[in-house]
C-alpha atoms as a PDB file:
ATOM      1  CA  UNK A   1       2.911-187.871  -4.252  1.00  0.00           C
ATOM      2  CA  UNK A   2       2.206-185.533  -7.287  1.00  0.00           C
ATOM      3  CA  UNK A   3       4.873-183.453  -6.670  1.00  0.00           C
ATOM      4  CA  UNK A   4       7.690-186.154  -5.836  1.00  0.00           C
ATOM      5  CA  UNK A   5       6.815-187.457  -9.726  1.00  0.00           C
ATOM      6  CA  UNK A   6       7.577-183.808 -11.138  1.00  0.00           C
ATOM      7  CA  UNK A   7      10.878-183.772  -9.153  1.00  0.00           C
ATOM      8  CA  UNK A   8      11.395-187.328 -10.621  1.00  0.00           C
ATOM      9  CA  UNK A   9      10.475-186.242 -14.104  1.00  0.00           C
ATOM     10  CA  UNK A  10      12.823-183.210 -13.602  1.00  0.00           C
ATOM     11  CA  UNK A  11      15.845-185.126 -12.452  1.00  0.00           C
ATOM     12  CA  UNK A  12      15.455-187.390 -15.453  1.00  0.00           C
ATOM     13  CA  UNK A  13      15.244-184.451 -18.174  1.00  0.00           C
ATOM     14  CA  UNK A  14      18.599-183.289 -16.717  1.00  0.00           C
ATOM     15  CA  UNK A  15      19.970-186.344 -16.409  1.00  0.00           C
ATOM     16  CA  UNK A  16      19.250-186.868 -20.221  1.00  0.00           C
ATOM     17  CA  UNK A  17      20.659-183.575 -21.023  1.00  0.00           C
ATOM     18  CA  UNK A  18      23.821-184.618 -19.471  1.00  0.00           C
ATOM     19  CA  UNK A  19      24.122-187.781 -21.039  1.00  0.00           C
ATOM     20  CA  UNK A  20      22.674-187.461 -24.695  1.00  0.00           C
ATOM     21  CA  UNK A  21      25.852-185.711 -25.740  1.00  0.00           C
ATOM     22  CA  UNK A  22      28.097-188.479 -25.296  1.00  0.00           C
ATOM     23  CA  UNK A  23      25.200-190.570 -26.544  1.00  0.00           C
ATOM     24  CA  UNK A  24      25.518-189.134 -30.156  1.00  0.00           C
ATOM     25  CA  UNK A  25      29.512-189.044 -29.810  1.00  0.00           C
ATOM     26  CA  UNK A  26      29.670-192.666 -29.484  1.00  0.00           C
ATOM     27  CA  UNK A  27      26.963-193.341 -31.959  1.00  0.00           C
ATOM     28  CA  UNK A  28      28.421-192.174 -34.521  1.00  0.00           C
ATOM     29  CA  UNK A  29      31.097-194.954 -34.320  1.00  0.00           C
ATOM     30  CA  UNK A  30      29.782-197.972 -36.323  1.00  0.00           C
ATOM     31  CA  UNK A  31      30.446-201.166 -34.798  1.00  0.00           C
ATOM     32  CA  UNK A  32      33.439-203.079 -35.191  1.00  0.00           C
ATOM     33  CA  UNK A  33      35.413-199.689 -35.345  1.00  0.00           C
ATOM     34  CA  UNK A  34      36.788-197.047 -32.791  1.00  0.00           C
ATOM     35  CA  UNK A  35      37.773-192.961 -32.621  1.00  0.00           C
ATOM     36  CA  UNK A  36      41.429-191.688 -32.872  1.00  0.00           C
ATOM     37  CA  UNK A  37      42.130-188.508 -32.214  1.00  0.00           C
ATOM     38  CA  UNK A  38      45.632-187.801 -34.716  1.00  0.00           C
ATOM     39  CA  UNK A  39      48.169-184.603 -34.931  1.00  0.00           C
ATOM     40  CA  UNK A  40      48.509-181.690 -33.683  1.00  0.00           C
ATOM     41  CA  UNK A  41      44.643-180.386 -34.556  1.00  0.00           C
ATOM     42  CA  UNK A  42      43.496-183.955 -32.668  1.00  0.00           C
ATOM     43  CA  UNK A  43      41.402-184.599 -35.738  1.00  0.00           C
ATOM     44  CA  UNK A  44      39.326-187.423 -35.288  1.00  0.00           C
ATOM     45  CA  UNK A  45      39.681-190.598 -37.684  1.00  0.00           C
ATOM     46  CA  UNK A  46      37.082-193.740 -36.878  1.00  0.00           C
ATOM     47  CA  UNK A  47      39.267-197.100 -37.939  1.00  0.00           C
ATOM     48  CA  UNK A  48      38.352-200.327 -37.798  1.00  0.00           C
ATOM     49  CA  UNK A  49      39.272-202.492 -34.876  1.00  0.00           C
ATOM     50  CA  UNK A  50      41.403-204.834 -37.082  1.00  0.00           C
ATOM     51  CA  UNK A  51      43.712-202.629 -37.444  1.00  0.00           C
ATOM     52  CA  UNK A  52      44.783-203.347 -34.015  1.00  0.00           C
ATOM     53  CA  UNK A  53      46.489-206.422 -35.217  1.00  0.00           C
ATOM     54  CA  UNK A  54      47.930-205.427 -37.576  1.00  0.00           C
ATOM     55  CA  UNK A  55      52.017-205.283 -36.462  1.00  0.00           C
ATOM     56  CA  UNK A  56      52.878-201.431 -38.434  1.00  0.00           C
ATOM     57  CA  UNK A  57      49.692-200.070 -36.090  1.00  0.00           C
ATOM     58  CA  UNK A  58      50.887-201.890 -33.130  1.00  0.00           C
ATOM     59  CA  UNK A  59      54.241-200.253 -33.645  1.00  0.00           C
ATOM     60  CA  UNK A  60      52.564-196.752 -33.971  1.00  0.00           C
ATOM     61  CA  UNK A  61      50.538-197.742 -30.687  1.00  0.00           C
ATOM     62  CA  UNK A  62      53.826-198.398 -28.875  1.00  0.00           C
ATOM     63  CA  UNK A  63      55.846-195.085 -29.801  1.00  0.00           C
ATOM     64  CA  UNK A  64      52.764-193.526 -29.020  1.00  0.00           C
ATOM     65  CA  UNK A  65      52.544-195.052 -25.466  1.00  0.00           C
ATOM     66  CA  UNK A  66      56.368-194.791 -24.949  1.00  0.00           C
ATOM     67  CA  UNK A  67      56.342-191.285 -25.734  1.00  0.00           C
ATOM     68  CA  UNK A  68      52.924-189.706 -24.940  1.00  0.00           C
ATOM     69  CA  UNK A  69      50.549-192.171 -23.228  1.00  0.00           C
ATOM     70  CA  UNK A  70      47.113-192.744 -24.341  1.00  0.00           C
ATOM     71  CA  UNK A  71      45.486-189.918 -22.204  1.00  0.00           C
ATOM     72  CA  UNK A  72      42.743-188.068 -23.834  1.00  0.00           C
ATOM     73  CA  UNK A  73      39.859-185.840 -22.637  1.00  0.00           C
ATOM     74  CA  UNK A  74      37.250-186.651 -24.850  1.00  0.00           C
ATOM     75  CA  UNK A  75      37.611-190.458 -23.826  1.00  0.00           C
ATOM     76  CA  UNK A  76      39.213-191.485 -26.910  1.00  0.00           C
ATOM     77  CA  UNK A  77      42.960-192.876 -28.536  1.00  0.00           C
ATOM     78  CA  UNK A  78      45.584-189.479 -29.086  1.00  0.00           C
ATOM     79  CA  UNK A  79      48.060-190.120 -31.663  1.00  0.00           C
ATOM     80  CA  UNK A  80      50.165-187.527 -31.971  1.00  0.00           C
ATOM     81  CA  UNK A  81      51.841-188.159 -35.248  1.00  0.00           C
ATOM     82  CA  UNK A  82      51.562-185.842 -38.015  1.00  0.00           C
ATOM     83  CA  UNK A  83      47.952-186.198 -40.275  1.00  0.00           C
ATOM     84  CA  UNK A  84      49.456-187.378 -43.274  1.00  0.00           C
ATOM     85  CA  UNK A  85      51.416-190.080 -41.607  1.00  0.00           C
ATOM     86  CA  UNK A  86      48.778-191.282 -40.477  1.00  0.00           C
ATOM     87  CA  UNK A  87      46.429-191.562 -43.446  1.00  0.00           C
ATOM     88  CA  UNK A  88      49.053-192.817 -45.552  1.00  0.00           C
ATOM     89  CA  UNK A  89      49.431-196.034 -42.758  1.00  0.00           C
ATOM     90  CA  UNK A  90      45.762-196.310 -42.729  1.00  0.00           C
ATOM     91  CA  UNK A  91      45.583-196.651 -46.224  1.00  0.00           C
ATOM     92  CA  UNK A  92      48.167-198.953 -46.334  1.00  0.00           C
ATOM     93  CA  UNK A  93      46.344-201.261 -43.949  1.00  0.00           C
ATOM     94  CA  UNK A  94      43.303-200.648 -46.071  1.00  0.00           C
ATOM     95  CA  UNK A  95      44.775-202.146 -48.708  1.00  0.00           C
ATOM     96  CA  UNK A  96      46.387-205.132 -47.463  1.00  0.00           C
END
């Protein structure tokens, strides 16, 4: 019995391991918001979700899924647009 509970206690340490970092990557999105992943460099904005409705992100969204699909590795939204397009739409739905 004592030695089933160490293999127990083993499987759950690596089993932690495994899952802690995508623990902290998700974490670090506040609620209410999600991760983009923009440009060539795939740098990683966190937007709000209401920017979803907004109709110039929703046409961003669709030339994005036309043209690229919304594959990523890291489990995340890929817009490949250039950096500074991107921030400049963002701030404009900031703003409004």
């Amino acid at each position: 019995m004592g030695m089933r509970s160490v293999k127990i206690a083993h499987v759950k340490q690596k089993l932690q391991r495994s899952i802690s970092p995508k623990i902290r990557r998700t974490a670090d999105v506040p609620k209410g918001h999600f991760a983009v992943y923009v440009g060539e460099t795939q740098k990683r904005f966190v937007i709000p979700v209401s920017y979803l409705s907004h109709p110039l992100f929703q046409e961003l969204l669709h030339w994005t899924e036309e043209e690229f699909g919304f594959e990523h590795p890291m489990g995340g939204l890929t817009i490949p647009c250039r950096e500074d397009y991107f921030t400049s739409i963002t701030s404009l739905l900031s703003s409004s």
